[in-house]
PDB file of N, CA and C in Angstrom:
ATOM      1  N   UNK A   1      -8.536  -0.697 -11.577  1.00  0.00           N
ATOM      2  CA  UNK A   1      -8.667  -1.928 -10.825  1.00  0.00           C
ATOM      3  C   UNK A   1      -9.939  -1.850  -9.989  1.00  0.00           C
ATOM      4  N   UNK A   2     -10.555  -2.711 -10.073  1.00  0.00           N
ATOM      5  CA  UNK A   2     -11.921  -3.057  -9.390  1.00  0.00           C
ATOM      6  C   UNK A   2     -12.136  -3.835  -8.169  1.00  0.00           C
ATOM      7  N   UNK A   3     -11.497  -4.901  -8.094  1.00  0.00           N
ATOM      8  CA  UNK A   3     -10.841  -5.352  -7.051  1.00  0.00           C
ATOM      9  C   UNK A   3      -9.627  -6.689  -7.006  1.00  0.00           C
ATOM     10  N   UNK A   4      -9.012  -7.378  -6.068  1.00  0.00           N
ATOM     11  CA  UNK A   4      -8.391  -8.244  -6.214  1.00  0.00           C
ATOM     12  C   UNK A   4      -6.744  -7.903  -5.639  1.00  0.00           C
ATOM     13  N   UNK A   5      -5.573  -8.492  -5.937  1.00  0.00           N
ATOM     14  CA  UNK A   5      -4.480  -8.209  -5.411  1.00  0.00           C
ATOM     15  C   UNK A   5      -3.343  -8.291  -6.373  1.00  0.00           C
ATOM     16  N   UNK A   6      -2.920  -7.417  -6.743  1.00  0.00           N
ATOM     17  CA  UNK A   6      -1.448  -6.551  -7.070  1.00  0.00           C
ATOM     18  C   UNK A   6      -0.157  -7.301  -6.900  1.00  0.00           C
ATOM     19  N   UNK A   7       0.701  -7.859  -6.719  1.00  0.00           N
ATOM     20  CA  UNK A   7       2.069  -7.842  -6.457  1.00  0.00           C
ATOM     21  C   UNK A   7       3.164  -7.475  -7.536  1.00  0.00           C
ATOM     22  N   UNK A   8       3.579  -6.221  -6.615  1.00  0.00           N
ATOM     23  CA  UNK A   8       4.970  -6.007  -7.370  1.00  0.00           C
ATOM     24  C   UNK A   8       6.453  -6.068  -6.426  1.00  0.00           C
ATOM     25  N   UNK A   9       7.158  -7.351  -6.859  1.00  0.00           N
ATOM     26  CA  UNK A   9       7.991  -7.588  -6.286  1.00  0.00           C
ATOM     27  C   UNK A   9       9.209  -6.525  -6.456  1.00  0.00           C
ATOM     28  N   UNK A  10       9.147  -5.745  -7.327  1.00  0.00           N
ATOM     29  CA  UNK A  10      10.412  -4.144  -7.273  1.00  0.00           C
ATOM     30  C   UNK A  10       9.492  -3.054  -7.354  1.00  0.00           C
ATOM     31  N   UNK A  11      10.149  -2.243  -8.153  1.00  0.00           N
ATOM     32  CA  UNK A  11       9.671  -0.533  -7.997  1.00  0.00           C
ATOM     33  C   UNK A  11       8.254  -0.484  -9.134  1.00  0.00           C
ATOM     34  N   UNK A  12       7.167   0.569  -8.942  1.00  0.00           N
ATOM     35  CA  UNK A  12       6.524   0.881  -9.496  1.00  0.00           C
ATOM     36  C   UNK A  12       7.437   2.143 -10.271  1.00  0.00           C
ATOM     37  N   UNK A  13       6.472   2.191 -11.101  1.00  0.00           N
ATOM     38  CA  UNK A  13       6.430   3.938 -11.773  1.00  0.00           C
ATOM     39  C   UNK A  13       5.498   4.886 -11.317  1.00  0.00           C
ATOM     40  N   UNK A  14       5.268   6.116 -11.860  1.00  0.00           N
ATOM     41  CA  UNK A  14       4.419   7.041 -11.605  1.00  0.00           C
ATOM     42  C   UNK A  14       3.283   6.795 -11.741  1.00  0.00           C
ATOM     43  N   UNK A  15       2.247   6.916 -10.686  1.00  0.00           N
ATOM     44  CA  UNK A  15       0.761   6.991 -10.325  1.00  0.00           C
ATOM     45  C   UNK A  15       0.203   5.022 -10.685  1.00  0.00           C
ATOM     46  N   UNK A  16       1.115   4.288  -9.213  1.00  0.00           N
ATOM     47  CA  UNK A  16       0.133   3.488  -9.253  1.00  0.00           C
ATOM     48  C   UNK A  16      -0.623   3.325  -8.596  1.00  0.00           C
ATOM     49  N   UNK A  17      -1.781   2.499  -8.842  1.00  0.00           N
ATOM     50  CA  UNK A  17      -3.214   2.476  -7.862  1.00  0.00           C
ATOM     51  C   UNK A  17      -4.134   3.828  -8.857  1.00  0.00           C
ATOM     52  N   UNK A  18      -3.427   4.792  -9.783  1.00  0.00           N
ATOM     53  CA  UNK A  18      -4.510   5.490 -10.074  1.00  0.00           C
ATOM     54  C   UNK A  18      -5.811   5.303 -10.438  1.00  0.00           C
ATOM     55  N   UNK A  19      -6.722   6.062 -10.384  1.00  0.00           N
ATOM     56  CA  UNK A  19      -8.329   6.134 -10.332  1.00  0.00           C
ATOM     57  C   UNK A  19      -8.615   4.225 -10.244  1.00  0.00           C
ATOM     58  N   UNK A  20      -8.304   3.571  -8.853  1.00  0.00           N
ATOM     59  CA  UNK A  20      -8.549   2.747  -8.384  1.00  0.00           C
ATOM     60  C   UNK A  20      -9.318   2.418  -7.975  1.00  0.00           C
ATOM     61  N   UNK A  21     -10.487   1.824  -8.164  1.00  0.00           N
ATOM     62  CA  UNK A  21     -11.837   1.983  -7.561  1.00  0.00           C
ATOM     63  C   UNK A  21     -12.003   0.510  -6.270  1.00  0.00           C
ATOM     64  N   UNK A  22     -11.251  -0.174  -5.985  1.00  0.00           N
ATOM     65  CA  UNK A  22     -11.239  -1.173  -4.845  1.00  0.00           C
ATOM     66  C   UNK A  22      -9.667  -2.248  -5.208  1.00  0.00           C
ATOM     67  N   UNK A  23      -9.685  -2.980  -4.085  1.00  0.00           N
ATOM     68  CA  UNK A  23      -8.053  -3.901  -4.914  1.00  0.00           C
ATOM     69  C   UNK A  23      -7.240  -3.563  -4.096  1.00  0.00           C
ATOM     70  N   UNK A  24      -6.064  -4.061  -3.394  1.00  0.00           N
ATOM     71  CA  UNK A  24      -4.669  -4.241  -2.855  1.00  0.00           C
ATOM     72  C   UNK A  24      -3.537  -4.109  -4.039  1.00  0.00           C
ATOM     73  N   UNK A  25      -2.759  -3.088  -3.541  1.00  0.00           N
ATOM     74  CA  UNK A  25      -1.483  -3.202  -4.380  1.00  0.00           C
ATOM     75  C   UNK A  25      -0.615  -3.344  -3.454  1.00  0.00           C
ATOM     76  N   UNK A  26       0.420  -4.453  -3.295  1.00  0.00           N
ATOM     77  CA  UNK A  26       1.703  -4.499  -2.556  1.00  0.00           C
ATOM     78  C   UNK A  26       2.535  -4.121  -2.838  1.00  0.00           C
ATOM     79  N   UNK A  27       3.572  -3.394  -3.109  1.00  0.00           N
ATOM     80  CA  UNK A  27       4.563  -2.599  -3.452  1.00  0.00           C
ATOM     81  C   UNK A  27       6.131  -3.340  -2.608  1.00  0.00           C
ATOM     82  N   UNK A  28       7.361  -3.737  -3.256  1.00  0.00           N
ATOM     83  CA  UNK A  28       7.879  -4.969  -2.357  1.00  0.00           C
ATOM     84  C   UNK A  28       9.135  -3.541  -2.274  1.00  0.00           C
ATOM     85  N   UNK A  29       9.543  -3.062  -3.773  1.00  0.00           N
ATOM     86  CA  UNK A  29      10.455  -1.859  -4.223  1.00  0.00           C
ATOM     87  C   UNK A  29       9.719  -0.229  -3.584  1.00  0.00           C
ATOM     88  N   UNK A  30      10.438   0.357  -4.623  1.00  0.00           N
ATOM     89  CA  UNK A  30       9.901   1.603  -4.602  1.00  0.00           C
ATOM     90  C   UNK A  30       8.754   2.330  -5.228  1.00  0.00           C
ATOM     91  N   UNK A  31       7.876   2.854  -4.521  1.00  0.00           N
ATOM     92  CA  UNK A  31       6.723   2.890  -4.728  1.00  0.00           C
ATOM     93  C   UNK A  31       6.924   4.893  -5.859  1.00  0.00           C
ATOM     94  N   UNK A  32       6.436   4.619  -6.692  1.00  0.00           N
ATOM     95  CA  UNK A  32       6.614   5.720  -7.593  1.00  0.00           C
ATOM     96  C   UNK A  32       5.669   6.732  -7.053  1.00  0.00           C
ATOM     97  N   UNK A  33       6.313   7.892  -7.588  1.00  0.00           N
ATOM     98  CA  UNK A  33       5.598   9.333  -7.186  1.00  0.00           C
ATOM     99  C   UNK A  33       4.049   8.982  -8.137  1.00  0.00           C
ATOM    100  N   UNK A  34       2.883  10.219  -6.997  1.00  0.00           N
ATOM    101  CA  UNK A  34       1.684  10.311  -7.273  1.00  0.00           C
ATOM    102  C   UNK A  34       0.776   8.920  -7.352  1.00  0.00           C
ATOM    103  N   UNK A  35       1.220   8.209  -6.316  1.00  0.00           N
ATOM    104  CA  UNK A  35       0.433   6.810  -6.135  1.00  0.00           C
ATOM    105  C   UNK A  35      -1.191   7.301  -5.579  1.00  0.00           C
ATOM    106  N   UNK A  36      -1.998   6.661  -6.182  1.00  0.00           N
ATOM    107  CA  UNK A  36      -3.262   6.676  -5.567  1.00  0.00           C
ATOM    108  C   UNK A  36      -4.032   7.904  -6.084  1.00  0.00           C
ATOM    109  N   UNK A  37      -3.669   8.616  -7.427  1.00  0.00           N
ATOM    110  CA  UNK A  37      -4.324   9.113  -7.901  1.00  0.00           C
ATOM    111  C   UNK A  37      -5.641   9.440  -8.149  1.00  0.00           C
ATOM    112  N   UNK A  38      -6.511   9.732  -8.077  1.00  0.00           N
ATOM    113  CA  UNK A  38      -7.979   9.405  -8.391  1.00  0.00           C
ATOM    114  C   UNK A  38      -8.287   8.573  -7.680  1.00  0.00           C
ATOM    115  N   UNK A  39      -8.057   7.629  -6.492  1.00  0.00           N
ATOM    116  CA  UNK A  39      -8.267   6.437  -6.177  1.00  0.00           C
ATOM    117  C   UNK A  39      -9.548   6.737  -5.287  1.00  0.00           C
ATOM    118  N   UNK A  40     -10.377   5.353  -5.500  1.00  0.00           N
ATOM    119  CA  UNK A  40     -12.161   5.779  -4.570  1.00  0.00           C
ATOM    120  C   UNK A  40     -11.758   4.818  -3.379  1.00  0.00           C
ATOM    121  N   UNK A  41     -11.445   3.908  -3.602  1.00  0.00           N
ATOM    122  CA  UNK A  41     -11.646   2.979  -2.461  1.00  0.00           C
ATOM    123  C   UNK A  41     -10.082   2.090  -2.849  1.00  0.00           C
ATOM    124  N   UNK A  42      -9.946   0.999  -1.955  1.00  0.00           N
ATOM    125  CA  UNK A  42      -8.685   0.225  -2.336  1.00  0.00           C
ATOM    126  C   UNK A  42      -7.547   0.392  -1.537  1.00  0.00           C
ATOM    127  N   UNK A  43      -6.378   0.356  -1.265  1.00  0.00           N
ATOM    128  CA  UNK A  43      -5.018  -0.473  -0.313  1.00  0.00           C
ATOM    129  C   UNK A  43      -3.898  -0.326  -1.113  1.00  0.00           C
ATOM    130  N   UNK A  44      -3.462   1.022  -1.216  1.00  0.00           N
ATOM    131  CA  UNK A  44      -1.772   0.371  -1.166  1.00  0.00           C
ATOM    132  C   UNK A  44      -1.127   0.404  -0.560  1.00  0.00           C
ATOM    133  N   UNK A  45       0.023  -0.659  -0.676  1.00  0.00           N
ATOM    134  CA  UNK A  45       0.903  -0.877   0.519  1.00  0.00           C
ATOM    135  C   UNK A  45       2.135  -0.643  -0.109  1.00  0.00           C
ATOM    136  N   UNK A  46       3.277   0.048   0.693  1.00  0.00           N
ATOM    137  CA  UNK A  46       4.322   0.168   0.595  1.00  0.00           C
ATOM    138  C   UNK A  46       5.713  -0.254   1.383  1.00  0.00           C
ATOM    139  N   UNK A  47       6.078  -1.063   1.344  1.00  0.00           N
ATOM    140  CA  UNK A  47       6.610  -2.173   1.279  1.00  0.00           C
ATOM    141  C   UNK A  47       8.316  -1.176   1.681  1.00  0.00           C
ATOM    142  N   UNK A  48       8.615  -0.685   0.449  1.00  0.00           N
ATOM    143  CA  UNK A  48       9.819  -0.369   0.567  1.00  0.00           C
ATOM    144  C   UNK A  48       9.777   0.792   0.429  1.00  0.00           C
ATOM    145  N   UNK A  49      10.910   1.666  -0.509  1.00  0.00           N
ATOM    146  CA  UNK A  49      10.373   3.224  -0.019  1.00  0.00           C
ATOM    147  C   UNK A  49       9.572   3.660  -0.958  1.00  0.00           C
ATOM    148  N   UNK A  50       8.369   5.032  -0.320  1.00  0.00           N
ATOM    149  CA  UNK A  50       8.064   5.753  -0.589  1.00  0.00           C
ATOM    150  C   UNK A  50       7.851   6.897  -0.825  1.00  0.00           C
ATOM    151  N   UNK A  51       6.952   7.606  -1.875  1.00  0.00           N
ATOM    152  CA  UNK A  51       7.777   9.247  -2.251  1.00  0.00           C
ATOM    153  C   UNK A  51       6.637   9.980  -1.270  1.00  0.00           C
ATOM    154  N   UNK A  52       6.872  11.498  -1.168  1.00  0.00           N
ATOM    155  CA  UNK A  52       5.655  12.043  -0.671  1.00  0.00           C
ATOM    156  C   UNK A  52       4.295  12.020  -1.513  1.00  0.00           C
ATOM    157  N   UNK A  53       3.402  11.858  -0.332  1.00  0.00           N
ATOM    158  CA  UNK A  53       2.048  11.957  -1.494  1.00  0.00           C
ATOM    159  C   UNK A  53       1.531  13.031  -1.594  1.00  0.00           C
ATOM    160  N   UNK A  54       0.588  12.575  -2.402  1.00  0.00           N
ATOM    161  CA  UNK A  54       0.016  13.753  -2.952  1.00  0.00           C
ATOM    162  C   UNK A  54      -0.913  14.301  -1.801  1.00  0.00           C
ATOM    163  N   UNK A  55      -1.261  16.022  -2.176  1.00  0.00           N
ATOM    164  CA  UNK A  55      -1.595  16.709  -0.689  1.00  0.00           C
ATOM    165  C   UNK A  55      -2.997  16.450  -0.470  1.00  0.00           C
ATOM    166  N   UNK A  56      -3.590  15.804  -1.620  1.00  0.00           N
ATOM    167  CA  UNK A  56      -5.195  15.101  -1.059  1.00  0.00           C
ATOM    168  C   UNK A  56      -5.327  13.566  -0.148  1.00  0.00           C
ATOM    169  N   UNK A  57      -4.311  13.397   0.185  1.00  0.00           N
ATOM    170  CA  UNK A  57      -4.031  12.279   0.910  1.00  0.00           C
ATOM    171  C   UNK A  57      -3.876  13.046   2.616  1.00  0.00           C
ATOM    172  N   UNK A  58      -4.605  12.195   3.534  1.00  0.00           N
ATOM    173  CA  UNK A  58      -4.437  12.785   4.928  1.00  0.00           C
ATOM    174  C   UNK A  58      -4.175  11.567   5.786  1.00  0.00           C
ATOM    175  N   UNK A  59      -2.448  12.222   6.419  1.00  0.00           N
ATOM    176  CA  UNK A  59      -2.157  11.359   7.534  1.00  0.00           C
ATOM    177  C   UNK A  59      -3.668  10.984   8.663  1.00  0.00           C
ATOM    178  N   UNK A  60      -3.605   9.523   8.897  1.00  0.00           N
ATOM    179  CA  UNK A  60      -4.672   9.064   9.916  1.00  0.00           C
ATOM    180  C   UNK A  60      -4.072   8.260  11.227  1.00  0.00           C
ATOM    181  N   UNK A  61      -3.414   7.997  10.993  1.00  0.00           N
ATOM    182  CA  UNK A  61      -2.661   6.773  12.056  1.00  0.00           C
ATOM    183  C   UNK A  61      -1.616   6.337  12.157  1.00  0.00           C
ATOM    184  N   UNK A  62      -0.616   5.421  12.716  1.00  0.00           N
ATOM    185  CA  UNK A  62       0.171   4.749  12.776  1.00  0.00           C
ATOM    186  C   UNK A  62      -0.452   3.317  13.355  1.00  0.00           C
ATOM    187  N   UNK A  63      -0.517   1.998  12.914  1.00  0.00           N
ATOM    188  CA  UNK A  63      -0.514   0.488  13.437  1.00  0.00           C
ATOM    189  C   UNK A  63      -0.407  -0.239  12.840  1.00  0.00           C
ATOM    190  N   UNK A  64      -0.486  -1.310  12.971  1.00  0.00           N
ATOM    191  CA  UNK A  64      -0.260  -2.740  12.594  1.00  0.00           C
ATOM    192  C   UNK A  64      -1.589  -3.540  12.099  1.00  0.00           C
ATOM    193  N   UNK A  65      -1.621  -3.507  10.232  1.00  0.00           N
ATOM    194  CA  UNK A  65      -2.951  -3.916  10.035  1.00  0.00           C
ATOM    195  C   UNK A  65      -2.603  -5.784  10.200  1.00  0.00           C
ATOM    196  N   UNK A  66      -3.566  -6.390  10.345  1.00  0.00           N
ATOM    197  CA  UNK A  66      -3.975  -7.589  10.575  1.00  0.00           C
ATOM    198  C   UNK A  66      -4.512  -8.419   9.259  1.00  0.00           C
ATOM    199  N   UNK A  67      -4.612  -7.182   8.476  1.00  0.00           N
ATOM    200  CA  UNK A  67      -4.493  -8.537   7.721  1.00  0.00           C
ATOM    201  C   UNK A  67      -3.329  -9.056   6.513  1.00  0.00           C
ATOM    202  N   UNK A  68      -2.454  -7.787   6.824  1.00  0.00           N
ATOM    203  CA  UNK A  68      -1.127  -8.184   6.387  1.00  0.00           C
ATOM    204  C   UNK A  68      -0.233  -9.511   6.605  1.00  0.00           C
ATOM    205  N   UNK A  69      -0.791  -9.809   7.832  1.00  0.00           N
ATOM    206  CA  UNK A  69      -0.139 -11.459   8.361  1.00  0.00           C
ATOM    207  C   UNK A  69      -0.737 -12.361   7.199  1.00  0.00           C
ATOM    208  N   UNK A  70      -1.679 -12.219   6.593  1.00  0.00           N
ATOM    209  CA  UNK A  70      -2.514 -13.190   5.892  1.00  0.00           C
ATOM    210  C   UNK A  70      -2.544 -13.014   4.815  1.00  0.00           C
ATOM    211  N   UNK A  71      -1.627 -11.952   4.174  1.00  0.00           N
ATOM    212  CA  UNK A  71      -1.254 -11.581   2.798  1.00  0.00           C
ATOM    213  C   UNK A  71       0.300 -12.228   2.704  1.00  0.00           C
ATOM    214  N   UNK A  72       1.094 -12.203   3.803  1.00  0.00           N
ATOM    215  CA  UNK A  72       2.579 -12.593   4.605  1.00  0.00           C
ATOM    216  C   UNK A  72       2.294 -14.083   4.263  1.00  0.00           C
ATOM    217  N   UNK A  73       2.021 -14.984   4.838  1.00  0.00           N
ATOM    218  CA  UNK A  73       1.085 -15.881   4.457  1.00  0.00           C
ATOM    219  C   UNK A  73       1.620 -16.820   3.678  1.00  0.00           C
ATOM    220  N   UNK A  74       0.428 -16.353   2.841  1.00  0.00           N
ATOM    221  CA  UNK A  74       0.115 -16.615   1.462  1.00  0.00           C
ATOM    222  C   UNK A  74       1.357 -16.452   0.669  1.00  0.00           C
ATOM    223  N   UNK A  75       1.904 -15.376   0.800  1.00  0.00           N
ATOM    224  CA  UNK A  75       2.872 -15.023  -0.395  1.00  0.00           C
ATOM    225  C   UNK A  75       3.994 -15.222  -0.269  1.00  0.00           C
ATOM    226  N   UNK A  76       4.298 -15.941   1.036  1.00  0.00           N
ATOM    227  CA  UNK A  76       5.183 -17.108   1.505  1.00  0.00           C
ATOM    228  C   UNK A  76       4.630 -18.732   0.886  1.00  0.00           C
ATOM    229  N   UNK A  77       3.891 -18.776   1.084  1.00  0.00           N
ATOM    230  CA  UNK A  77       3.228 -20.302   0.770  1.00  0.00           C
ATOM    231  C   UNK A  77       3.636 -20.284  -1.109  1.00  0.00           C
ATOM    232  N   UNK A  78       3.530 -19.203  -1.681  1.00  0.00           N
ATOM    233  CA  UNK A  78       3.749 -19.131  -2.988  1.00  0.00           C
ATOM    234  C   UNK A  78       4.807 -18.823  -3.628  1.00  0.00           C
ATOM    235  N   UNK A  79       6.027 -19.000  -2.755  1.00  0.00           N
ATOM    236  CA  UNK A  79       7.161 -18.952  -2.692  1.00  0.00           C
ATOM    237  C   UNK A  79       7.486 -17.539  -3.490  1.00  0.00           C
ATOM    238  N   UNK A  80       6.619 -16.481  -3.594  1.00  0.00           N
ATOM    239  CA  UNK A  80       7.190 -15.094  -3.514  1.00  0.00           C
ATOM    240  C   UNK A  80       7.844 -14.366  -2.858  1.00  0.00           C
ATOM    241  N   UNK A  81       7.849 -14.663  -1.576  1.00  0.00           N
ATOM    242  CA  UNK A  81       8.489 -13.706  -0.430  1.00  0.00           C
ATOM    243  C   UNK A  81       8.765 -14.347   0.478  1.00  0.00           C
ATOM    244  N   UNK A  82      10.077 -14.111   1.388  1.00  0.00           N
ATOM    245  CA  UNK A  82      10.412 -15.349   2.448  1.00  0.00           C
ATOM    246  C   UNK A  82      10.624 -14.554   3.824  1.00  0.00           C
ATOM    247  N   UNK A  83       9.871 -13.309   3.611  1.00  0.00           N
ATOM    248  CA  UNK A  83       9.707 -12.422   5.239  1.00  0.00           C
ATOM    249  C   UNK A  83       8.462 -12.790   5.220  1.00  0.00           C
ATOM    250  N   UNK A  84       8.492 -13.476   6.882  1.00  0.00           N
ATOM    251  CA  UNK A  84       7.153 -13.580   7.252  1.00  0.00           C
ATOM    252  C   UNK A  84       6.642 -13.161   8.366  1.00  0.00           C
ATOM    253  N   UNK A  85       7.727 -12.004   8.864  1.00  0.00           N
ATOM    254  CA  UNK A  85       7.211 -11.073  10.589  1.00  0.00           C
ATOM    255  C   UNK A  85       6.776  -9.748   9.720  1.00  0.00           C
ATOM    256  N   UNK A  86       5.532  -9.715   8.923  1.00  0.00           N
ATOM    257  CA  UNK A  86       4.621  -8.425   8.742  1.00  0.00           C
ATOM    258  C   UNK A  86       4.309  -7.790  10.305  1.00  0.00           C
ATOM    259  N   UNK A  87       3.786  -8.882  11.107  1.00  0.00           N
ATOM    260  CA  UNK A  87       3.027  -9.276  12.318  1.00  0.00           C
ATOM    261  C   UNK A  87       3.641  -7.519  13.237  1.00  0.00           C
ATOM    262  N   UNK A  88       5.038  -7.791  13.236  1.00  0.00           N
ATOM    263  CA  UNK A  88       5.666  -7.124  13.885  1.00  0.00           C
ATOM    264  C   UNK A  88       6.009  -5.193  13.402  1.00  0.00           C
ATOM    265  N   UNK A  89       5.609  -5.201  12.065  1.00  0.00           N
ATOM    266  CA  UNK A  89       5.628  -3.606  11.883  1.00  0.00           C
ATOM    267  C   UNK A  89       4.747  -3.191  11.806  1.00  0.00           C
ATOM    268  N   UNK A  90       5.584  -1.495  11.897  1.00  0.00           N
ATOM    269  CA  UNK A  90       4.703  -0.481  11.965  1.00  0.00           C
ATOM    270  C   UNK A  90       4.048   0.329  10.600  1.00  0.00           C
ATOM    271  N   UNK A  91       2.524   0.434  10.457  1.00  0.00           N
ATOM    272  CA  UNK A  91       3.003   1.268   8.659  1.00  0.00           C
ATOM    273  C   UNK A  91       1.851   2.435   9.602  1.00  0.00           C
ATOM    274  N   UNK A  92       1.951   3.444   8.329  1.00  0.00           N
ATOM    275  CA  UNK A  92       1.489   5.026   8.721  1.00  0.00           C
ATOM    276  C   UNK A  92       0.385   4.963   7.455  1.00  0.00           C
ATOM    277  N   UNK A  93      -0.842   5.193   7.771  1.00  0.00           N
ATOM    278  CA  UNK A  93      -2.144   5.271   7.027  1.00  0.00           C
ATOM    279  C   UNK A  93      -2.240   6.492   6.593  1.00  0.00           C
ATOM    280  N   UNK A  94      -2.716   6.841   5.415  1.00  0.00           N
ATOM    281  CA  UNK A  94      -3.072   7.894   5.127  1.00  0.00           C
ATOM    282  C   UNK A  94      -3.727   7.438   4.421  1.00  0.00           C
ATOM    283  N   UNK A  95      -5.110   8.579   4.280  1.00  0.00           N
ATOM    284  CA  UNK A  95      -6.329   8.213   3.576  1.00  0.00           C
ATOM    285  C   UNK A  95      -6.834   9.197   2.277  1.00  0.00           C
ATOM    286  N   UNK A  96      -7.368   8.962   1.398  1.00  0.00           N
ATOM    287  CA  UNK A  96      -7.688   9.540   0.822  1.00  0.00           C
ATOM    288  C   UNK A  96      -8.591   8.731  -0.752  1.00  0.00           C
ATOM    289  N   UNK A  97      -8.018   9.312  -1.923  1.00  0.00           N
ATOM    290  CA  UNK A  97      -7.675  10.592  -2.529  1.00  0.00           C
ATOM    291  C   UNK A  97      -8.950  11.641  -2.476  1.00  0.00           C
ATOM    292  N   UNK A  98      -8.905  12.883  -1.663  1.00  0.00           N
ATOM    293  CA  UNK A  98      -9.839  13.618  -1.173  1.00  0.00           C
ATOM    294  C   UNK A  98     -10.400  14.084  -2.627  1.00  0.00           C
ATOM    295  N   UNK A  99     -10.045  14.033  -3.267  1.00  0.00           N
ATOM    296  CA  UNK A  99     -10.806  14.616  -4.680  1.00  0.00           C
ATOM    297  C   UNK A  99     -11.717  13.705  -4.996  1.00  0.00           C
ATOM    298  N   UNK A 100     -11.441  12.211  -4.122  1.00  0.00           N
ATOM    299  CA  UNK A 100     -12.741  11.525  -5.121  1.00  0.00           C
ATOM    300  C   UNK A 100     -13.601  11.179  -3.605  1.00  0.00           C
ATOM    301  N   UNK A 101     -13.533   9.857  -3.524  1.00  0.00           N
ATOM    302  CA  UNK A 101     -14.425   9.223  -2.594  1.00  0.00           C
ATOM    303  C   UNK A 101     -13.785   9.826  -1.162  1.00  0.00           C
ATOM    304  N   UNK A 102     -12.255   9.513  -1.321  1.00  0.00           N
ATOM    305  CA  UNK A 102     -11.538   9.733   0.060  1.00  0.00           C
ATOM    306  C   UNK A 102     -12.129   8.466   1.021  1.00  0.00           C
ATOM    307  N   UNK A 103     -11.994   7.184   0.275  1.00  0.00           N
ATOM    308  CA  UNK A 103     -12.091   6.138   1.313  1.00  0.00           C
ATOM    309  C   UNK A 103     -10.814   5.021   0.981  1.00  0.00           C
ATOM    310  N   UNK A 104      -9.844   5.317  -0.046  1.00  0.00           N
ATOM    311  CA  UNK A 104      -8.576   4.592  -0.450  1.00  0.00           C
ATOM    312  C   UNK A 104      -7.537   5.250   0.653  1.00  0.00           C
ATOM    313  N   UNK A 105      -6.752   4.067   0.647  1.00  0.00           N
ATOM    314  CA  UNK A 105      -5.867   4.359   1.551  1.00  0.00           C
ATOM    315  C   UNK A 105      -4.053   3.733   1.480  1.00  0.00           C
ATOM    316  N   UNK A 106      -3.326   4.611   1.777  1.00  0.00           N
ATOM    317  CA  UNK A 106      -1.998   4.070   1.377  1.00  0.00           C
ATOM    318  C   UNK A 106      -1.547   3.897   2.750  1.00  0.00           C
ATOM    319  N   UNK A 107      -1.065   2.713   2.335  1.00  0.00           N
ATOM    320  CA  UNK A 107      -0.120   2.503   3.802  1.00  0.00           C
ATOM    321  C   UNK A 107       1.501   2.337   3.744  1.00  0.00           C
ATOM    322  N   UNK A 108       2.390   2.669   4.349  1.00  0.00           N
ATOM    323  CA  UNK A 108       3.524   3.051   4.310  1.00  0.00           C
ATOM    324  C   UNK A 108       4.454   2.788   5.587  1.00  0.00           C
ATOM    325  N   UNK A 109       4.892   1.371   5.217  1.00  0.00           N
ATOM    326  CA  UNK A 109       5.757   0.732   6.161  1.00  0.00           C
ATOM    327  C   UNK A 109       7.195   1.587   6.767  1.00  0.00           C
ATOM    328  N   UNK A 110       7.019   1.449   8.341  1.00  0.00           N
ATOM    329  CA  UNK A 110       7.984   2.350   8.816  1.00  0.00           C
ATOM    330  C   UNK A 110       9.321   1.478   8.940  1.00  0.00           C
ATOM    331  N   UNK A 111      10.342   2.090   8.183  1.00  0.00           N
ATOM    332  CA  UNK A 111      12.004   1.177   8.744  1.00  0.00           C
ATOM    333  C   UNK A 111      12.677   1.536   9.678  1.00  0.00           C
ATOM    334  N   UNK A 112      12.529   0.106   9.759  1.00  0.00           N
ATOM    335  CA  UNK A 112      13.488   0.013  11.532  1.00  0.00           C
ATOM    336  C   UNK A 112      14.632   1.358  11.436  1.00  0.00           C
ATOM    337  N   UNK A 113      15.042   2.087  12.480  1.00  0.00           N
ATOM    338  CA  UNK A 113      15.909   2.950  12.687  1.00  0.00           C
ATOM    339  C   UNK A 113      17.381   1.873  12.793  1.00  0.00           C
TER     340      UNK A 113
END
């Protein structure tokens, strides 16, 4: 993928987003082991659960990206999805895949306790 936007309203399989070179993947299910493989640049999001990643991936943060409201949005307006408080969570960044560029990044929505 080169660039553009992804939706998968259930579970992936193994290694998506691999050798990803730019692009959003939304992930709504479960996000399959070894996501972000090879990936240079690009966004996935994980939505529902996720597996551990792979160890070239490095925790960076915890916040609230901004432009998730505007992906929320949209994919409400397109009658895909009918949650529209993105606004309000938390996801955990990790960056990578250090083997390549190490400028892709997975993000990984935290559930409410």
């Amino acid at each position: 993928m080169r660039r553009g936007l992804i939706v998968v309203l259930g579970d992936t399989g193994e290694f998506a987003g691999a050798h990803m070179i730019a692009g959003s993947i939304l992930v709504f299910g479960r996000l399959g082991g070894r996501p972000g493989a090879g990936m240079k640049r690009g966004t996935i999001v994980a939505l529902g659960d996720a597996p551990e990643l792979l160890p070239t991936f490095r925790y960076a943060c915890r916040f609230q990206p901004v432009f998730l409201r505007f992906y929320s949005r949209r994919l409400t307006e397109w009658g895909l999805w009918g949650e529209s408080n993105l606004a309000g969570s938390d996801f955990r960044r990790y960056v990578g895949d250090m083997n390549e560029v190490g400028r892709g990044e997975i993000l990984v929505r935290d559930q409410p306790q």
